[in-house]
N, C-alpha and C. Protein backbone atom coordinates (compact mmCIF):
# COMPACT_ATOMS: atom_id res chain seq x y z
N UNK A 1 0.85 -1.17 0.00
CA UNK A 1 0.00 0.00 0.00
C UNK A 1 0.89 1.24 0.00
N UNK A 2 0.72 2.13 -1.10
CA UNK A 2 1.59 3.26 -0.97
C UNK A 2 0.34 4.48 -0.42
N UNK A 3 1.24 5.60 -0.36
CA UNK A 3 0.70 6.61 0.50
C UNK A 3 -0.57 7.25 -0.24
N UNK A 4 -1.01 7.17 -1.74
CA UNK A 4 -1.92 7.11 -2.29
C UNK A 4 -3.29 6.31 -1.78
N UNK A 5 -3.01 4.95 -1.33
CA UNK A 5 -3.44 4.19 -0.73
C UNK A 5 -4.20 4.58 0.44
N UNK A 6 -3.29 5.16 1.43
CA UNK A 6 -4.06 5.46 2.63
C UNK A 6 -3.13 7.16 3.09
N UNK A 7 -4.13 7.84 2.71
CA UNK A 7 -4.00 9.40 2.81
C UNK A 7 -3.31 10.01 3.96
N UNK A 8 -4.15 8.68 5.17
CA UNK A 8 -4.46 9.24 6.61
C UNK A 8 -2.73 8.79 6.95
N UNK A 9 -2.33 8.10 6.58
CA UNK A 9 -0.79 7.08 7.34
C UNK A 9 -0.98 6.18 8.11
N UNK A 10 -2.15 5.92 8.73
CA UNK A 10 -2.54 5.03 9.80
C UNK A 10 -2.09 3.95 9.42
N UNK A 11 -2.15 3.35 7.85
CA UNK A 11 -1.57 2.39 7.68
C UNK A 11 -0.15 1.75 8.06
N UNK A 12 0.72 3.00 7.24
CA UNK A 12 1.72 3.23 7.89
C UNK A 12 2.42 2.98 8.96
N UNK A 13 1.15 3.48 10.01
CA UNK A 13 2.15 3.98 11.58
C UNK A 13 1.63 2.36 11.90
N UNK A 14 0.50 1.48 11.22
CA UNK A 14 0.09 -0.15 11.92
C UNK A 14 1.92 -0.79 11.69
N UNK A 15 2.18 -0.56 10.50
CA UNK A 15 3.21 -1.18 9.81
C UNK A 15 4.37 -0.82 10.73
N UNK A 16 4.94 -0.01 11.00
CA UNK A 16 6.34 0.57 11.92
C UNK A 16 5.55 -0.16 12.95
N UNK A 17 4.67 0.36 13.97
CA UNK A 17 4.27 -0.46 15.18
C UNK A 17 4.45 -2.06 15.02
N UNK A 18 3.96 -2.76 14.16
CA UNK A 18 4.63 -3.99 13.87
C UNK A 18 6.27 -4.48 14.00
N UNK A 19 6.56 -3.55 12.70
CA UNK A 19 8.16 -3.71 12.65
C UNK A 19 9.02 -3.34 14.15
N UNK A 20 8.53 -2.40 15.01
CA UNK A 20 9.21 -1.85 16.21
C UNK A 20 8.83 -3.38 17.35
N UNK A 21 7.84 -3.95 17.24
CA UNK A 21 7.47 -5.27 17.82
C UNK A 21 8.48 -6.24 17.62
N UNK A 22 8.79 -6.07 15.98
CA UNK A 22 9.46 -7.25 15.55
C UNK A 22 10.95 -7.05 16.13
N UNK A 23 11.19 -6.16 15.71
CA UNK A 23 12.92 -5.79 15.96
C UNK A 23 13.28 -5.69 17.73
N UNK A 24 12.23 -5.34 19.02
CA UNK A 24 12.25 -5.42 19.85
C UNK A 24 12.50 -7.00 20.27
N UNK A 25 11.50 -7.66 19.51
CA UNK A 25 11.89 -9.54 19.59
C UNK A 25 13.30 -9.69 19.11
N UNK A 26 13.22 -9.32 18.22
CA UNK A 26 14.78 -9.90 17.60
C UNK A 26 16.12 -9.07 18.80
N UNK A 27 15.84 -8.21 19.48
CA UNK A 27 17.18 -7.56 20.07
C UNK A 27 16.76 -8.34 21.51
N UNK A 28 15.98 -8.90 21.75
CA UNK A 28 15.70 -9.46 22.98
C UNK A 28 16.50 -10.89 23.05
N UNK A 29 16.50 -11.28 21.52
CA UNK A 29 16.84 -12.69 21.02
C UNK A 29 18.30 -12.91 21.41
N UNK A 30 18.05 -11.64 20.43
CA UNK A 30 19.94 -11.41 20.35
C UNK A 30 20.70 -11.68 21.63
N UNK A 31 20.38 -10.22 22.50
CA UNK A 31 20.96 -9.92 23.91
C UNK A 31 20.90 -11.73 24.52
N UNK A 32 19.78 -12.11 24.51
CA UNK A 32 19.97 -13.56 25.19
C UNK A 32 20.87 -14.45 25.13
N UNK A 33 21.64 -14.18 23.64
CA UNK A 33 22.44 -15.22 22.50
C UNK A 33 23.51 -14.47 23.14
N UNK A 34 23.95 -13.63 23.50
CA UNK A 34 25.24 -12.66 23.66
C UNK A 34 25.88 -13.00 25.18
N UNK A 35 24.43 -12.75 25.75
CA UNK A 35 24.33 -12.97 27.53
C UNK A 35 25.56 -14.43 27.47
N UNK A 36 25.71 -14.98 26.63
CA UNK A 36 26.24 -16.70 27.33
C UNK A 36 27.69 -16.07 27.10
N UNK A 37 28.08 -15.29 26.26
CA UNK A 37 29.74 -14.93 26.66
C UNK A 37 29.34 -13.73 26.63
N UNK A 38 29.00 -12.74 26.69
CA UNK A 38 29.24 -11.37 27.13
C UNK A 38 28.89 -10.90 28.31
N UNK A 39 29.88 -9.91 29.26
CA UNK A 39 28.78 -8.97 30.22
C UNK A 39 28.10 -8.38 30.40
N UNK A 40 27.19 -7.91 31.22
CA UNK A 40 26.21 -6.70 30.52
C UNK A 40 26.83 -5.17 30.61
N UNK A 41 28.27 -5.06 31.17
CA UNK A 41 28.60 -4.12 30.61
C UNK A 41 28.97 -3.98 28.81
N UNK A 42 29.40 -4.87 28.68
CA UNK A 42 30.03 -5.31 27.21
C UNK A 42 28.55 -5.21 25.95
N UNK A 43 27.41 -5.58 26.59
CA UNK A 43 26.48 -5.52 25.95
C UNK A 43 25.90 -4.63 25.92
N UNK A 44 26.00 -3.61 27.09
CA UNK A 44 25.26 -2.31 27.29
C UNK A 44 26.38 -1.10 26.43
N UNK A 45 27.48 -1.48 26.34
CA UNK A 45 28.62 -0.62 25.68
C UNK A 45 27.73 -1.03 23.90
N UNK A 46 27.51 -1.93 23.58
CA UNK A 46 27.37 -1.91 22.36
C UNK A 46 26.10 -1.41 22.17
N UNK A 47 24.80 -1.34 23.15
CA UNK A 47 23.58 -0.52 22.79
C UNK A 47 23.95 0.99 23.41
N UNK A 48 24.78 1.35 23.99
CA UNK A 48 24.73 2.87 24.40
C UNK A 48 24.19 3.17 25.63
N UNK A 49 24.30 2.25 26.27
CA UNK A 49 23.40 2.16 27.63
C UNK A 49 24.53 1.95 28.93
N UNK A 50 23.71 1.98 29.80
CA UNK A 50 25.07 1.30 30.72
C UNK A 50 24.73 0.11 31.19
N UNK A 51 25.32 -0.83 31.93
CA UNK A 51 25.02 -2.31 31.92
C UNK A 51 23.59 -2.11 32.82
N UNK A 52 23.63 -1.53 33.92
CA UNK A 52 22.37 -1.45 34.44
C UNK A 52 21.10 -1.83 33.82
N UNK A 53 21.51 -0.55 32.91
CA UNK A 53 20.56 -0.10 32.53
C UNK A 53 19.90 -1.40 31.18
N UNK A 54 20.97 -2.11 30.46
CA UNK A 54 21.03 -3.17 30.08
C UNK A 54 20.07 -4.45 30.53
N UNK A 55 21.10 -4.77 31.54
CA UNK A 55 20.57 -5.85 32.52
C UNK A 55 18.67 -5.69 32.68
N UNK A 56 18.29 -4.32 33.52
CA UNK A 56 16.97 -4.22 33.72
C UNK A 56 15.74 -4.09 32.85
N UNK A 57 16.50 -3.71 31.35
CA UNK A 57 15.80 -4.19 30.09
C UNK A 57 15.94 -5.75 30.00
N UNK A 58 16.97 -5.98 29.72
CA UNK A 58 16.93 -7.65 29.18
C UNK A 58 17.12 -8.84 30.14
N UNK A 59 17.40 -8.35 31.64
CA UNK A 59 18.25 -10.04 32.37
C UNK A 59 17.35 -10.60 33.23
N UNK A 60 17.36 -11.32 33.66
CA UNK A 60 16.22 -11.73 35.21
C UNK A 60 17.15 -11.82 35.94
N UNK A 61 16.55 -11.93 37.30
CA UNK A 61 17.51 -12.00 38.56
C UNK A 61 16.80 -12.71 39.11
N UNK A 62 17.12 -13.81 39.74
CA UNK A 62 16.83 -14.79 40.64
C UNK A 62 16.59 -14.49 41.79
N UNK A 63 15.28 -14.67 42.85
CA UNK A 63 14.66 -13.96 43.91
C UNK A 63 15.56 -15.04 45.13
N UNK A 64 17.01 -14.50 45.79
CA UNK A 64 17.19 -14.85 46.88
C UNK A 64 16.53 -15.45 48.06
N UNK A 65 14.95 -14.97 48.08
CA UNK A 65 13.87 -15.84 48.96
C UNK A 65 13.41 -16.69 48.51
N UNK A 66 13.39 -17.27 46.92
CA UNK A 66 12.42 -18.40 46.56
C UNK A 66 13.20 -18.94 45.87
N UNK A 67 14.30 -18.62 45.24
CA UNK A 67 15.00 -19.11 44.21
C UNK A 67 14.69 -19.55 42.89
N UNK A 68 13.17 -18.37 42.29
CA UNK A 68 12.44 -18.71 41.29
C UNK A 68 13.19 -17.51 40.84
N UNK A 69 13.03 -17.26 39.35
CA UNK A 69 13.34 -16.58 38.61
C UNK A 69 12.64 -14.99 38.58
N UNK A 70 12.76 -13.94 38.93
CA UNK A 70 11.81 -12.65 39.11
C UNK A 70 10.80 -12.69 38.36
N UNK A 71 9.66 -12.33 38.22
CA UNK A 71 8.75 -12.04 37.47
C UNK A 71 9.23 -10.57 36.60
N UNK A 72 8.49 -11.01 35.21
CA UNK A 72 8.98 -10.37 33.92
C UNK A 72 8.66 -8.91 34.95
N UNK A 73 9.24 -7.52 33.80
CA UNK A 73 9.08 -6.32 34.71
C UNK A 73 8.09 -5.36 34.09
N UNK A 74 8.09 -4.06 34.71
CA UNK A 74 6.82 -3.44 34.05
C UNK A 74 7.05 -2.59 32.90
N UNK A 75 5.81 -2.63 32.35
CA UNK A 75 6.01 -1.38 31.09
C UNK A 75 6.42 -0.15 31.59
N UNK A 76 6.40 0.71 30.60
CA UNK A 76 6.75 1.91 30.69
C UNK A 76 5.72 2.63 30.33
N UNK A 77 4.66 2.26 29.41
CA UNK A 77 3.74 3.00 29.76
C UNK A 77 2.80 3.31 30.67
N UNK A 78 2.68 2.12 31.81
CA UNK A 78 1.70 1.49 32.75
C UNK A 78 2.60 2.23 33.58
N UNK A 79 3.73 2.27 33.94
CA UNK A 79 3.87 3.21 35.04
C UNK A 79 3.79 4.70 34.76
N UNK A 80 4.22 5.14 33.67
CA UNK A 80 3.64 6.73 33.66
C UNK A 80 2.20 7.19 33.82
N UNK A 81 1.22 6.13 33.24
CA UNK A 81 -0.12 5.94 34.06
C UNK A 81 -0.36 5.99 35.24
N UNK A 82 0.78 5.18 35.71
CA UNK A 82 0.67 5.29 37.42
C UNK A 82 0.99 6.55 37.98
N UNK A 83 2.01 7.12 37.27
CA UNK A 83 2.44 8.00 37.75
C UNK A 83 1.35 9.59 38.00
N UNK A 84 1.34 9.64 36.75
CA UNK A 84 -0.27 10.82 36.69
C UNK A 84 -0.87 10.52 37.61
N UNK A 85 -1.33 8.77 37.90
CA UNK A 85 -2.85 8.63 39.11
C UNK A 85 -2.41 9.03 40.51
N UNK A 86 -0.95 8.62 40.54
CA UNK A 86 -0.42 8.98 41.86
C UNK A 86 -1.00 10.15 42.59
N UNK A 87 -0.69 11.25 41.21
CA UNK A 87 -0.14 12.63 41.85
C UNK A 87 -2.14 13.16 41.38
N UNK A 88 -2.85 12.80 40.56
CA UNK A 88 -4.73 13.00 40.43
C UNK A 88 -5.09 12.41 42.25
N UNK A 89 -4.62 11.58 42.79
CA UNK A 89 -5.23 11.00 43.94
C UNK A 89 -4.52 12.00 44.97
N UNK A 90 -3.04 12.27 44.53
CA UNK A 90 -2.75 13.32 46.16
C UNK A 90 -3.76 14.57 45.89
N UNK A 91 -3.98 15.13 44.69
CA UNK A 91 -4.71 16.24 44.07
C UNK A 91 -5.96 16.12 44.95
N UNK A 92 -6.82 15.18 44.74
CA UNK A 92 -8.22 14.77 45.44
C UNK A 92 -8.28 14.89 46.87
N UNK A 93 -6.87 14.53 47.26
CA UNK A 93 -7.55 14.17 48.74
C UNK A 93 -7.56 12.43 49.05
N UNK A 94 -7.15 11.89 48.06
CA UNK A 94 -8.02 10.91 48.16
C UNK A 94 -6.94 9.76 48.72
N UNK A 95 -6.28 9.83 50.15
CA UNK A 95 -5.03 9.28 50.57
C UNK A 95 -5.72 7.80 50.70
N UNK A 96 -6.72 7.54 51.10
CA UNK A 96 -7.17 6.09 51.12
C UNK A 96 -6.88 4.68 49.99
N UNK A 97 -6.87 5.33 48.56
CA UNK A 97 -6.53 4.86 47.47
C UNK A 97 -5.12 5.08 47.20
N UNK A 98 -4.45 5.94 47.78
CA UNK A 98 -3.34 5.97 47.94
C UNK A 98 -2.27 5.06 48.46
N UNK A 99 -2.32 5.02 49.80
CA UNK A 99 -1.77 4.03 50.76
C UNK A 99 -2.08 3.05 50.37
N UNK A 100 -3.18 1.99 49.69
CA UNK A 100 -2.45 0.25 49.33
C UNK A 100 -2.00 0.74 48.45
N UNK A 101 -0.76 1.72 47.76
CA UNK A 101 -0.09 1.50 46.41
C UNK A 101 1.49 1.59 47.13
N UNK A 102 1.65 2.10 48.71
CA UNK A 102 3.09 2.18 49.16
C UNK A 102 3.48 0.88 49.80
N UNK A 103 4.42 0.69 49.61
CA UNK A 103 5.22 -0.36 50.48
C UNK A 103 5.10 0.18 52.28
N UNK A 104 4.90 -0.90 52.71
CA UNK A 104 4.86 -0.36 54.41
C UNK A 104 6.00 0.98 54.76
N UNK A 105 6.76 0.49 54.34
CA UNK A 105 8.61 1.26 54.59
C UNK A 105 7.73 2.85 53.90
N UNK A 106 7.65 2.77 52.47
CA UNK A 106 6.64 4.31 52.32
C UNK A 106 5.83 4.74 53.09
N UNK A 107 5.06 3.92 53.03
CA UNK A 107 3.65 4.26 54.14
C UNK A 107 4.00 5.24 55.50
N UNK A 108 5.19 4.12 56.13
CA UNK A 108 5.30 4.92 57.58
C UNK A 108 6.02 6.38 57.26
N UNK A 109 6.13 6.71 56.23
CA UNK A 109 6.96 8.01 55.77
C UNK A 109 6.19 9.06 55.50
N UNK A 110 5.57 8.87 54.50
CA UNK A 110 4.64 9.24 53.59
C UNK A 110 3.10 8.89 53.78
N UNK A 111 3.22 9.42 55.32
CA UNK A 111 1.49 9.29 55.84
C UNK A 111 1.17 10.51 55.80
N UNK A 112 -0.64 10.29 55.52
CA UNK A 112 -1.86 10.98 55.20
C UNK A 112 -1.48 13.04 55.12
N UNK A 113 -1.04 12.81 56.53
CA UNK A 113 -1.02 14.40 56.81
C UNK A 113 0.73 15.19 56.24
N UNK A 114 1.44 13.96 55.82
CA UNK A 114 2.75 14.50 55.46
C UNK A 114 2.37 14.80 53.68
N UNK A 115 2.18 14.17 52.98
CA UNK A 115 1.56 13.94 51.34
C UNK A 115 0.46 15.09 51.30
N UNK A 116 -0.29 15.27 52.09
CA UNK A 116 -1.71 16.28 51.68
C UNK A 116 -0.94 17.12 52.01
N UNK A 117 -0.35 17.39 53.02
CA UNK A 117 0.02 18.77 53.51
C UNK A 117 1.19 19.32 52.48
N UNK A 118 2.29 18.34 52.07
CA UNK A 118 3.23 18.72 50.88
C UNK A 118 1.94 19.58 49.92
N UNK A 119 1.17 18.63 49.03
CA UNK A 119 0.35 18.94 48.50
C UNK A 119 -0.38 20.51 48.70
N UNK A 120 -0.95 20.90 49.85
CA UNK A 120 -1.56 21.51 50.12
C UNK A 120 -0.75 22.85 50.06
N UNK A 121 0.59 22.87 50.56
CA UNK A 121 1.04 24.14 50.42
C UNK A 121 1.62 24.40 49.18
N UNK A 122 1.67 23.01 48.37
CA UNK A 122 2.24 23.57 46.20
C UNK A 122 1.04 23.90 45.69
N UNK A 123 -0.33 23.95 46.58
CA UNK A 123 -1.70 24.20 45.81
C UNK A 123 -1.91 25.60 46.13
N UNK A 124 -0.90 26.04 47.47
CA UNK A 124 -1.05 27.26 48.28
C UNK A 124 -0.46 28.14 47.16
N UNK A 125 1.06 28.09 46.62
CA UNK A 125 2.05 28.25 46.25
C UNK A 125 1.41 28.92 45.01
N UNK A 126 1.05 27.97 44.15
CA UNK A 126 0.88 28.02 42.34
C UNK A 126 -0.67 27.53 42.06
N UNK A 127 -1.52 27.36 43.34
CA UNK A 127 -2.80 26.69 42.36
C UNK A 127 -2.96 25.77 42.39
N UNK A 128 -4.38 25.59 41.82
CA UNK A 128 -4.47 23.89 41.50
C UNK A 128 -4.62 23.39 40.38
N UNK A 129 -4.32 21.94 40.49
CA UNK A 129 -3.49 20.96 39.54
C UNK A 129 -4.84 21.63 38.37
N UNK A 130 -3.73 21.58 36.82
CA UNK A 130 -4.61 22.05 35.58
C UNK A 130 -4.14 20.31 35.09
N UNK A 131 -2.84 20.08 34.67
CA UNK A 131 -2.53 19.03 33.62
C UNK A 131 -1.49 18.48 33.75
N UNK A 132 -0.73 17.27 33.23
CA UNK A 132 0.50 16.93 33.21
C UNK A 132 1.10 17.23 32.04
N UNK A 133 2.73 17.10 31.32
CA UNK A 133 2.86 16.77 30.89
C UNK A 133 4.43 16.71 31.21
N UNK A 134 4.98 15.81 29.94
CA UNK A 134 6.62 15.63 29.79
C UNK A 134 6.60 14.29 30.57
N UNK A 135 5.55 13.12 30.90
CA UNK A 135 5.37 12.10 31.59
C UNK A 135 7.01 11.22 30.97
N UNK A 136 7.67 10.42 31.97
CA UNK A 136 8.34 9.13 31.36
C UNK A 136 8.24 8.39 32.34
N UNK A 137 9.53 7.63 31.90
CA UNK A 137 10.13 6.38 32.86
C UNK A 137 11.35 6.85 32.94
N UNK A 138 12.10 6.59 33.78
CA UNK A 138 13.86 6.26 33.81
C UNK A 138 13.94 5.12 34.89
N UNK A 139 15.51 4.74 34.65
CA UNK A 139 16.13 3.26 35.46
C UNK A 139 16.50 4.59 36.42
N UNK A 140 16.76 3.50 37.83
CA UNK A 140 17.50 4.56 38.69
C UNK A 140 19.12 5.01 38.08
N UNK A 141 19.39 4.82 36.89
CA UNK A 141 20.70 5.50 36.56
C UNK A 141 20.22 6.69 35.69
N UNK A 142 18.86 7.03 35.42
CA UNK A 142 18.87 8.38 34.95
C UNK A 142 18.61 7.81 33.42
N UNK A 143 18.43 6.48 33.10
CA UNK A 143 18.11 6.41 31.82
C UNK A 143 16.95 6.05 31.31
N UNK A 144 16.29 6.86 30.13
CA UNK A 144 15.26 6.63 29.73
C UNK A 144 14.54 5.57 28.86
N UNK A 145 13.13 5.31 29.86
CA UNK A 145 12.26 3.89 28.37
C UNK A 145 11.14 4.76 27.66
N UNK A 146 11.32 4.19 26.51
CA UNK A 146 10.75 4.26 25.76
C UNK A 146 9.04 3.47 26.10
N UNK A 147 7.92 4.29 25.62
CA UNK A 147 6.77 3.87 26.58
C UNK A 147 6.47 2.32 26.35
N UNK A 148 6.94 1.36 25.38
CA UNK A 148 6.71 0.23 24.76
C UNK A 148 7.66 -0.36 25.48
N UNK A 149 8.74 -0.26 26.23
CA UNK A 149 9.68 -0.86 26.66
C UNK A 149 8.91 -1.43 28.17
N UNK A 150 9.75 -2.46 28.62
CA UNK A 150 9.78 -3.37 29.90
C UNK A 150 11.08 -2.93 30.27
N UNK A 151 11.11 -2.86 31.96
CA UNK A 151 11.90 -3.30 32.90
C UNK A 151 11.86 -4.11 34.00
N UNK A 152 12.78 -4.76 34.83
CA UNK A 152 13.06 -5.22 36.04
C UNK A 152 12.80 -4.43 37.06
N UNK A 153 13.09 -4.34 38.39
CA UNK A 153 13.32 -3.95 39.65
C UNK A 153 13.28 -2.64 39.27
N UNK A 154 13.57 -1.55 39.69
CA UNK A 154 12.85 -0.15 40.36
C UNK A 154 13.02 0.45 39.24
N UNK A 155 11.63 1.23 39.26
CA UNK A 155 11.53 2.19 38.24
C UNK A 155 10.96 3.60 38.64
N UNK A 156 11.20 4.77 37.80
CA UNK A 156 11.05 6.00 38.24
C UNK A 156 9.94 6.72 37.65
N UNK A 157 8.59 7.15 37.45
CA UNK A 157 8.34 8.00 36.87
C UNK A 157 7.98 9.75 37.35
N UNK A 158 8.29 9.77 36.09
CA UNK A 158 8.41 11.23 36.08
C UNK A 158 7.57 12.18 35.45
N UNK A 159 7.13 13.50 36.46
CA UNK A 159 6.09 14.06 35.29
C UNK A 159 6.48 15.81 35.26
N UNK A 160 5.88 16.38 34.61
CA UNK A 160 5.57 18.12 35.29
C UNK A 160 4.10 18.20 35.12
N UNK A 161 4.09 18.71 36.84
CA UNK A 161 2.72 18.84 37.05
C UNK A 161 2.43 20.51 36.93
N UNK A 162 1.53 20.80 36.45
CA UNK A 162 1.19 21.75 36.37
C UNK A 162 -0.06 22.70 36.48
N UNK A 163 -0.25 23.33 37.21
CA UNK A 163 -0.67 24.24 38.33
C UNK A 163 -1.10 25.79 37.40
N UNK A 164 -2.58 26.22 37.98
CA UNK A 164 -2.71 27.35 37.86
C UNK A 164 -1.65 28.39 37.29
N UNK A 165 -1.17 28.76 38.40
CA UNK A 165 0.16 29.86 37.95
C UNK A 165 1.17 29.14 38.42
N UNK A 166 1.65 27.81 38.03
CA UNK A 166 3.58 27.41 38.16
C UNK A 166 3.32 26.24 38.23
N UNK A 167 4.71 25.37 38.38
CA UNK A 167 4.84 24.09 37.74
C UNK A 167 5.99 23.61 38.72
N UNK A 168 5.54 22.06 38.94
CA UNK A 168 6.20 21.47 40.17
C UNK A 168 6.91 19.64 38.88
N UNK A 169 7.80 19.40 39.84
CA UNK A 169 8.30 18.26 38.72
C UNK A 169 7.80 17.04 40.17
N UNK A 170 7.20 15.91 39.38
CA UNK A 170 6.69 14.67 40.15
C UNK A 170 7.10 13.72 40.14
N UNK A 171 7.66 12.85 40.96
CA UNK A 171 8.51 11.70 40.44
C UNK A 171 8.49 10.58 41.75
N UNK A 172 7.54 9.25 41.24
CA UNK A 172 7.11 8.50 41.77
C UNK A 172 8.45 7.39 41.44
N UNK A 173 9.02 6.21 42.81
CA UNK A 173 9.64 5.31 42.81
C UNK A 173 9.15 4.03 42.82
N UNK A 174 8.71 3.19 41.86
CA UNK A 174 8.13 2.06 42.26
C UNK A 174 9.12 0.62 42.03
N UNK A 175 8.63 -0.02 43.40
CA UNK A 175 9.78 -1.46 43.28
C UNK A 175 9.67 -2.38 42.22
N UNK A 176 9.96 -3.45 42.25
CA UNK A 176 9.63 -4.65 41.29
C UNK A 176 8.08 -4.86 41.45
N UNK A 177 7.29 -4.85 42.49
CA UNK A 177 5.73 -5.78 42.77
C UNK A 177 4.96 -4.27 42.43
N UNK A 178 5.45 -3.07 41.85
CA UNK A 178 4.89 -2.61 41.05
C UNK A 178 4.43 -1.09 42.61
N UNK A 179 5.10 -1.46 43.70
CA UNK A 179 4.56 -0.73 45.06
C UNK A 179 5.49 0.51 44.85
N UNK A 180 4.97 1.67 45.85
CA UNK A 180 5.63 3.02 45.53
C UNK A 180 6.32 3.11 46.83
N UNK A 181 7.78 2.94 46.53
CA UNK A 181 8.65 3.03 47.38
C UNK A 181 9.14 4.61 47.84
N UNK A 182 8.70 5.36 47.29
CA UNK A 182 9.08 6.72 47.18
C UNK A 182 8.25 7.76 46.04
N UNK A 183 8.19 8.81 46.80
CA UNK A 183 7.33 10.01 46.02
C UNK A 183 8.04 11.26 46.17
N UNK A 184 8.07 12.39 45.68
CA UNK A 184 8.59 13.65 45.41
C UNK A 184 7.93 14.55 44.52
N UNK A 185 7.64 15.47 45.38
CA UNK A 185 6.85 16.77 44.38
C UNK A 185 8.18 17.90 44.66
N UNK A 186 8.57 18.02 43.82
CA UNK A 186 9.96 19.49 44.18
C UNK A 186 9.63 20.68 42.85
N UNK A 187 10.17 21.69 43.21
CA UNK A 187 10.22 22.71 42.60
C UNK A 187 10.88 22.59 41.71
N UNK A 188 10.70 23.33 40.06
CA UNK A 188 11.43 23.29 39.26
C UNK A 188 13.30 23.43 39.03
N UNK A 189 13.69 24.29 39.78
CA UNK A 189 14.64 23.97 40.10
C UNK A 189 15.37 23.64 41.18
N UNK A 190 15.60 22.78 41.34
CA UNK A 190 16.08 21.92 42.74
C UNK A 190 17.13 21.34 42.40
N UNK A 191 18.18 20.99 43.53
CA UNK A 191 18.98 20.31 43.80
C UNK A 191 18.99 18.64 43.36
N UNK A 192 19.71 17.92 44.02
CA UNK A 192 20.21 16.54 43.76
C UNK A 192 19.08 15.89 44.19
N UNK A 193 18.43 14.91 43.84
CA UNK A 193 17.15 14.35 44.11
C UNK A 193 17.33 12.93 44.56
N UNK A 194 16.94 12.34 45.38
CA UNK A 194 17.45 10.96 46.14
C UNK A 194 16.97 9.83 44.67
N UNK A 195 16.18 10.17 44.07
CA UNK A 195 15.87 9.13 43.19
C UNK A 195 15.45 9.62 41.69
């Protein structure tokens, strides 16, 4: 089908979405085939990545408590989803739906009156929440997925939230079982950020 064919491109963009499926299989293949003599620094040097960042795309890690193999990891688009709902539920009020998404260790941190009240004085500050945008993912080394991509163990998302009059940057930590180990609403320009 040439572009005569279909005016709109939709065709098109079915076709690349395919091919980006396919070639994602095939580099998954690959990396697996490589994994038996290479390191994942050695492998992450040849995609531009760092091994980390490597590894938590392509490796499993074996769960020290069960000695089963980790369960596959999460998208990248499903957590920037998460990430928006995170910061729509501190927006609401709505800490009840909140808390089963933290790990206990969060929880005792990041209780009811510490989260609303952050909240409450960036609503004091600039307003209230209008929209997100600039949503991702990163590995904790600062590197970015692509929204079609999977990872392993901890992932970051990131948003700018944005407010009446000003704009706060949001950035949710979630573990492997998908729980929010950590949250941060900071000002646009800020310092060194724990995660």
């Amino acid at each position: 089908m040439d572009a005569t064919d279909d005016p709109s491109g939709l065709a098109a963009v079915a076709a690349a979405r395919d091919q980006l499926d396919i070639a994602r299989r095939d580099l998954r293949e690959a990396v697996d085939t490589a994994r038996r003599d290479y390191t994942w620094a050695e492998i992450g040097g040849v995609l531009g990545m760092s091994r980390q960042a490597a590894f938590k795309r392509f490796g499993s890690a074996r769960d020290p408590r069960t000695g089963e193999t980790m369960q596959a990891g999460m998208k990248a688009m499903d957590v920037a989803a998460r990430t928006e709902q995170v910061f729509r539920l501190v927006d609401s009020g709505d800490y009840g739906s909140l808390a089963p998404m933290l790990t206990d260790d969060a929880a005792a941190v990041l209780t009811r009156g510490r989260v609303l009240g952050t909240w409450a004085q960036a609503v004091a500050d600039t307003g209230n929440l209008v929209s997100f945008h600039g949503t991702g993912v990163e590995l904790p080394d600062g590197s970015s997925l692509s929204p079609g991509e999977e990872a392993t163990g901890t992932l970051v998302g990131h948003t700018m939230i944005d407010c009446e009059a000003g704009q706060w940057v949001g950035r949710v930590a979630f573990n492997a079982a998908g729980l929010i180990t950590g949250l941060l609403i900071v000002p646009l320009q800020h310092g060194e950020l724990p995660f």
